[in-house]
C-alpha atoms as a PDB file:
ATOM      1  CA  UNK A   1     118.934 113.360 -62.957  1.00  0.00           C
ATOM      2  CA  UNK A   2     119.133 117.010 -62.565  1.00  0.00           C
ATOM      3  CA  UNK A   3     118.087 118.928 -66.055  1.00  0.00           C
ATOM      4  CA  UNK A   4     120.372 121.716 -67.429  1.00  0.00           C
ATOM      5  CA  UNK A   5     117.536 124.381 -67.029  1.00  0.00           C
ATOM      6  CA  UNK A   6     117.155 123.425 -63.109  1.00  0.00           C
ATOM      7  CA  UNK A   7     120.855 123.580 -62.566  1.00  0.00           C
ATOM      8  CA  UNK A   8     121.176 127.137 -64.623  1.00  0.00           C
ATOM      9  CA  UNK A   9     118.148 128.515 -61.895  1.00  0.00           C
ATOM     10  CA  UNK A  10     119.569 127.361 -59.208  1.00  0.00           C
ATOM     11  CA  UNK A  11     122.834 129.169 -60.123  1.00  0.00           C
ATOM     12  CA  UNK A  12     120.878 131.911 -61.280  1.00  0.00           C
ATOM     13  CA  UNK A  13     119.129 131.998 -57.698  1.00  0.00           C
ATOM     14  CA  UNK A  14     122.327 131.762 -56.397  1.00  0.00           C
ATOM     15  CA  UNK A  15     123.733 134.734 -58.113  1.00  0.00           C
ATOM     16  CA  UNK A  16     121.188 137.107 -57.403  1.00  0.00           C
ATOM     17  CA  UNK A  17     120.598 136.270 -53.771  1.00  0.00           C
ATOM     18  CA  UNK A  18     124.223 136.672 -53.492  1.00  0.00           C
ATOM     19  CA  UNK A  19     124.386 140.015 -54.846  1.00  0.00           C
ATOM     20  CA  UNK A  20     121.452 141.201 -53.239  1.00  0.00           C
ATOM     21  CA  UNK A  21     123.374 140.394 -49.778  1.00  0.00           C
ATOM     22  CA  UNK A  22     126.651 141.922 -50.923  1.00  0.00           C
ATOM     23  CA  UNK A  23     125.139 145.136 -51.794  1.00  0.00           C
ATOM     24  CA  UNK A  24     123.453 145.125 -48.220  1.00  0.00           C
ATOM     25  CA  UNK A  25     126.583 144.570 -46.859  1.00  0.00           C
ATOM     26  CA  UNK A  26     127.911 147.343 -48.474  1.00  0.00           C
ATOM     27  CA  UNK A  27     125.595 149.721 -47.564  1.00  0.00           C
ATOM     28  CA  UNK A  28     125.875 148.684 -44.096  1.00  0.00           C
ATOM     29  CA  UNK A  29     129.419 149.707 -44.208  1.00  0.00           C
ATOM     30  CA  UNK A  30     129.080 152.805 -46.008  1.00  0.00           C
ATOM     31  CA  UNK A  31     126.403 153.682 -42.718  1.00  0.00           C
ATOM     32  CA  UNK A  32     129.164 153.018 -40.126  1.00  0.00           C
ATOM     33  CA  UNK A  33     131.418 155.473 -42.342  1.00  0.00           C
ATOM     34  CA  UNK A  34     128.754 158.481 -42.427  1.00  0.00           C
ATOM     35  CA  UNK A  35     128.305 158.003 -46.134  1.00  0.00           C
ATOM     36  CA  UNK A  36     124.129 157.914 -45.963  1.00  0.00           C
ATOM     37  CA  UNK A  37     124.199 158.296 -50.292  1.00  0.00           C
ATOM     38  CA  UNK A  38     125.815 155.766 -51.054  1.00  0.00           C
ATOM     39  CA  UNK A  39     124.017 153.415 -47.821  1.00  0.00           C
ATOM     40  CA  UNK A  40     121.125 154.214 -49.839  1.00  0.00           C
ATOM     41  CA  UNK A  41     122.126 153.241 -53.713  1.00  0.00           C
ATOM     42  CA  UNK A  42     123.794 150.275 -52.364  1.00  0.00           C
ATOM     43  CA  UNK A  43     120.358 149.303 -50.695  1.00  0.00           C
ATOM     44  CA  UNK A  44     118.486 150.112 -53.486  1.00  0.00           C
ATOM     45  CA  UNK A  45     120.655 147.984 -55.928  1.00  0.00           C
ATOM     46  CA  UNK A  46     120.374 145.175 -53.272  1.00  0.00           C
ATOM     47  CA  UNK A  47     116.335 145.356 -53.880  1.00  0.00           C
ATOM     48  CA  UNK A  48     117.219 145.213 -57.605  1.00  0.00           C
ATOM     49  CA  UNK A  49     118.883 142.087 -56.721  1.00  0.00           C
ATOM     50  CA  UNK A  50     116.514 140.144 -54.637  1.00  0.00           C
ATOM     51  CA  UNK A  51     113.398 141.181 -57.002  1.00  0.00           C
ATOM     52  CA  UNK A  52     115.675 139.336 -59.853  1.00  0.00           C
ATOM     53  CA  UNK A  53     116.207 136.633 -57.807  1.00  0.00           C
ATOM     54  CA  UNK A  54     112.415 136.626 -56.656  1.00  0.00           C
ATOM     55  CA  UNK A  55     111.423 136.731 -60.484  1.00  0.00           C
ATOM     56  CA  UNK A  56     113.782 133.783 -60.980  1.00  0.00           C
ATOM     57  CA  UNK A  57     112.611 131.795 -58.200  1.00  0.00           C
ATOM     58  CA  UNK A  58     109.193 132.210 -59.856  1.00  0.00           C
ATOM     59  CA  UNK A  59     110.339 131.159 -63.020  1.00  0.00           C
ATOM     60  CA  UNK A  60     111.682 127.971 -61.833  1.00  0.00           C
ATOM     61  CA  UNK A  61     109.011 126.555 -60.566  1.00  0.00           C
ATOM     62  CA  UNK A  62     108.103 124.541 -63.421  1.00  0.00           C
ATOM     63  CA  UNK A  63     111.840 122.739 -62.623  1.00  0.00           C
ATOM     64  CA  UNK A  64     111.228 121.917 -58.490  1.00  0.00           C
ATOM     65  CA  UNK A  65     112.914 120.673 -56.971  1.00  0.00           C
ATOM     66  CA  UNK A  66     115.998 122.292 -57.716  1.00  0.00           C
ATOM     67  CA  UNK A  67     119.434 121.192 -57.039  1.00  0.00           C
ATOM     68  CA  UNK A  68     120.712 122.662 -53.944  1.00  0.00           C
ATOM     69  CA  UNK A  69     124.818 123.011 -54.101  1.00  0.00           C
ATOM     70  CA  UNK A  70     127.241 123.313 -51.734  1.00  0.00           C
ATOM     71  CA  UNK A  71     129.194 126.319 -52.549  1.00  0.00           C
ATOM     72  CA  UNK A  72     132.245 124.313 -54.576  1.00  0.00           C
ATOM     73  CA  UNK A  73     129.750 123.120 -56.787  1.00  0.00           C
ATOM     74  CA  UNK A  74     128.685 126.271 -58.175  1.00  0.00           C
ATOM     75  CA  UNK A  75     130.197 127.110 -61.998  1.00  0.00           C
ATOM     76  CA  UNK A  76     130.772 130.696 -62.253  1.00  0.00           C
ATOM     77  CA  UNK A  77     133.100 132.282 -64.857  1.00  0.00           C
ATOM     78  CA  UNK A  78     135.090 134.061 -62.119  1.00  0.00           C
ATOM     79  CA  UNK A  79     135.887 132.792 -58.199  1.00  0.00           C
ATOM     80  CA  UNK A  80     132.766 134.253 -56.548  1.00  0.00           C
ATOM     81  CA  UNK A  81     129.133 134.720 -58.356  1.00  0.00           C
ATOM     82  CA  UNK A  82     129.370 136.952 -61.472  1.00  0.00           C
ATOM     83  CA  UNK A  83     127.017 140.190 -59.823  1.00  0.00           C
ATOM     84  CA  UNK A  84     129.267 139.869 -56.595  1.00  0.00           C
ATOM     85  CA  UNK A  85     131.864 142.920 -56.772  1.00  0.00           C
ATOM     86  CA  UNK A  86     135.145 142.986 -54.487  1.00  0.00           C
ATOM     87  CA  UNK A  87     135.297 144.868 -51.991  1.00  0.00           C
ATOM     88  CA  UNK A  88     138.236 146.325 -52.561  1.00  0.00           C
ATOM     89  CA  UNK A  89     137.226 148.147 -55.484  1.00  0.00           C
ATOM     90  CA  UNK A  90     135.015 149.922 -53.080  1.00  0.00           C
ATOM     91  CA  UNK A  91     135.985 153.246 -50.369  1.00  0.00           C
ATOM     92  CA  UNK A  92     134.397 154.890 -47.313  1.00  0.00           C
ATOM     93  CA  UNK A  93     134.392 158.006 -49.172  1.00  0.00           C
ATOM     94  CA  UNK A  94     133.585 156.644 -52.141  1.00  0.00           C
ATOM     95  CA  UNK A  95     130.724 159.171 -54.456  1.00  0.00           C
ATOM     96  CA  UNK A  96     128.028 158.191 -56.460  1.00  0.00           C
ATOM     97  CA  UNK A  97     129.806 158.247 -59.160  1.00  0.00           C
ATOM     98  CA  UNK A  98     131.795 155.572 -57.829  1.00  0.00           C
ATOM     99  CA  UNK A  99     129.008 153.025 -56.759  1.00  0.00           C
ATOM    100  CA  UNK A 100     127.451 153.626 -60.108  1.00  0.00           C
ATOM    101  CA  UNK A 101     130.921 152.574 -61.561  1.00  0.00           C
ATOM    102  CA  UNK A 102     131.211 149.572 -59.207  1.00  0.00           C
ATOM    103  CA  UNK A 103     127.628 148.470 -59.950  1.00  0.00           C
ATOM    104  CA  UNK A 104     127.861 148.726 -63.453  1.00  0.00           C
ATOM    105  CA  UNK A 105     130.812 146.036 -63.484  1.00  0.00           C
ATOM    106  CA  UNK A 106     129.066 143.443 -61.143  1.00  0.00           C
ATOM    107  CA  UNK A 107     125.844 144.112 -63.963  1.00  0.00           C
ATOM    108  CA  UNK A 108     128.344 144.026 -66.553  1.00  0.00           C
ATOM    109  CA  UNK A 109     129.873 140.461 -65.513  1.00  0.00           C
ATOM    110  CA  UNK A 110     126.352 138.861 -64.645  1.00  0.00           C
ATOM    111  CA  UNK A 111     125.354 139.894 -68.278  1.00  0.00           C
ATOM    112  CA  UNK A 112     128.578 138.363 -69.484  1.00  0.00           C
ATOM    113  CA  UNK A 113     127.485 135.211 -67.486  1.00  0.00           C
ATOM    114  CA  UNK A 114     124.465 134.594 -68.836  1.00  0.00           C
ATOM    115  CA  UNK A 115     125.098 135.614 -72.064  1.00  0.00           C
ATOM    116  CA  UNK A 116     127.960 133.356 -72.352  1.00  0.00           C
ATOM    117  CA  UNK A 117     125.449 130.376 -70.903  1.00  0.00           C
ATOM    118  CA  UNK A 118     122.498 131.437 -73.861  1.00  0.00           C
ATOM    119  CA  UNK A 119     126.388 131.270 -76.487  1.00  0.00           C
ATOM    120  CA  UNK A 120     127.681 128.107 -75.007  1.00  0.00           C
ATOM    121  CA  UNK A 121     124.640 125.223 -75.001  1.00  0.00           C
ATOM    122  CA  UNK A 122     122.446 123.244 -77.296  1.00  0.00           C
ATOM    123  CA  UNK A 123     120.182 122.847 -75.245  1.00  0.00           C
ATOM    124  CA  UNK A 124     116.827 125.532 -76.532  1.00  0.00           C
ATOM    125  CA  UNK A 125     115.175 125.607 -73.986  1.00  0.00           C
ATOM    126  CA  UNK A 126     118.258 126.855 -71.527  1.00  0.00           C
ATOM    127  CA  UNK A 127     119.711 129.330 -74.503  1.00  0.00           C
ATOM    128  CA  UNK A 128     116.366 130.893 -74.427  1.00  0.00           C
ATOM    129  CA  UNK A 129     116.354 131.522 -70.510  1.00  0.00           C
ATOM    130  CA  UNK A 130     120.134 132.622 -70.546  1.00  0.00           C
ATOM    131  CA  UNK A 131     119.358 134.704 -73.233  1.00  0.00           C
ATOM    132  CA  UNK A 132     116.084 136.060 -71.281  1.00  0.00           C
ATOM    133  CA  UNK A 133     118.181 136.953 -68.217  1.00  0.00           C
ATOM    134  CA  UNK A 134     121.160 138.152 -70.464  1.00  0.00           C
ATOM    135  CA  UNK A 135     118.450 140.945 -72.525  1.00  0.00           C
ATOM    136  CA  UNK A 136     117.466 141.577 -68.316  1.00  0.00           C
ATOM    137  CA  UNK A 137     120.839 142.411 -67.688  1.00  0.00           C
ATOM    138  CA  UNK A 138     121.442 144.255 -70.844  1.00  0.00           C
ATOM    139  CA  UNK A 139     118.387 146.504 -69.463  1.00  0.00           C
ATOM    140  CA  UNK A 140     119.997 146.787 -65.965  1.00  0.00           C
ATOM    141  CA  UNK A 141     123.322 148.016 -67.802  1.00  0.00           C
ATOM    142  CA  UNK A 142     121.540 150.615 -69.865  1.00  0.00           C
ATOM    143  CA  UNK A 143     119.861 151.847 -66.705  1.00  0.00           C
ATOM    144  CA  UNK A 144     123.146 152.245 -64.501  1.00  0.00           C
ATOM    145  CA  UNK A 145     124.567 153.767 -67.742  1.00  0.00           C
ATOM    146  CA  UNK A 146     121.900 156.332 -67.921  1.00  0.00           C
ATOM    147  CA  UNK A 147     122.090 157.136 -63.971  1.00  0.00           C
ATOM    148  CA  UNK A 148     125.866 157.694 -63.899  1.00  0.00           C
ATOM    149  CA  UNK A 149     125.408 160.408 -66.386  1.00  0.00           C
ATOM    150  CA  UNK A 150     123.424 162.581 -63.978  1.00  0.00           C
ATOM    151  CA  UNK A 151     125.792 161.846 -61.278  1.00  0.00           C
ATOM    152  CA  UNK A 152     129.157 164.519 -60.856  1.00  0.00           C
ATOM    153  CA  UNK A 153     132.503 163.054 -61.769  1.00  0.00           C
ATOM    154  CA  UNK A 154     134.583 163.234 -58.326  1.00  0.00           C
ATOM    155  CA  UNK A 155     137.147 165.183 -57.909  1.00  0.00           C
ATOM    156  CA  UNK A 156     140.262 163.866 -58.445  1.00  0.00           C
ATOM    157  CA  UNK A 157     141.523 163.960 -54.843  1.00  0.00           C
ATOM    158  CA  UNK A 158     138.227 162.583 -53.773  1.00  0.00           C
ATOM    159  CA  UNK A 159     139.877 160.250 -51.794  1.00  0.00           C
ATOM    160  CA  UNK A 160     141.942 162.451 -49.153  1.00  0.00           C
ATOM    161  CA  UNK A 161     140.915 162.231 -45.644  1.00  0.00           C
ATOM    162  CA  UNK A 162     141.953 165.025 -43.374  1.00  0.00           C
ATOM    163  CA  UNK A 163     141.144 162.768 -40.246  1.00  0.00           C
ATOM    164  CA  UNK A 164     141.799 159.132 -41.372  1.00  0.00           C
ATOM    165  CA  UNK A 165     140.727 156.571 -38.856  1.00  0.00           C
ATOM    166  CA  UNK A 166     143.057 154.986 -36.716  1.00  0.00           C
ATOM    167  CA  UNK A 167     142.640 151.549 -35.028  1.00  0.00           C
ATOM    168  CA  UNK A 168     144.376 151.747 -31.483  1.00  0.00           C
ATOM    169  CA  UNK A 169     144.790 148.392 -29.585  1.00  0.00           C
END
């Protein structure tokens, strides 16, 4: 039988990795677009990502094997892991400002996650891990909050494109 701690770290895993990929494949987009900035926070919050899931992954091995879903079986508190931001929400021109913003809400809903796991158990031993990755998450929020303060507010028609791409079949 699989213990609640093992099946919290693999979701935990889970979550990370996940973000850590998104993020790449954000900044991979924001390359094709000629937006190098923004390539670059978005690969730099990716690291953030993996070295959280690498410090996880480190932490669990006291609880090997872990459980290895299939992607249904995951439990997240929204459709997609909690640290994995839609893409809408994101822009080709999109500023600093702007990833900071995005960032900050895929932090925001991962610290929301596991502070809602540490809330919502009996189990010690699991409240004192969520509640370890929560105060983690707490410190990732406070750092994103301090960053977006030296970034500039965009302008508000930051958005207008005087030579919008056009897809031609």
């Amino acid at each position: 039988m699989t213990s609640k701690v093992a099946l919290f770290l693999a979701h935990s895993i889970a979550l990370e990795t996940e973000a850590g990929d998104r993020y790449e494949e954000l900044a991979d987009v924001m390359e094709v677009h000629n937006n190098p900035d923004i390539a670059e926070l978005f690969r730099r919050m990716s690291e953030f990502s993996r070295k959280h899931a690498d410090s996880v992954r480190e932490r669990a091995r006291a609880f090997q094997p872990l459980p290895k879903l299939k992607s249904w079986e995951y439990r997240w508190n929204a459709p997609e892991p909690p640290e994995v931001g839609d893409f809408s929400a994101t822009h080709y021109l999109m500023t600093p400002y702007h990833a900071l913003q995005f960032a900050l809400g895929n932090e925001r809903r991962g610290w929301e996650y596991y502070s809602g796991m540490a809330a919502g158990t009996s189990n010690a031993e699991l409240r004192e891990l969520a509640h370890t990755f929560a105060e983690e998450e707490a410190d990732h929020l406070r750092q994103l909050e301090q960053w977006l303060t030296k970034v500039e507010r965009p302008v508000k028609n930051w958005a207008d494109d005087p030579d919008p791409a056009a897809v031609i079949d």
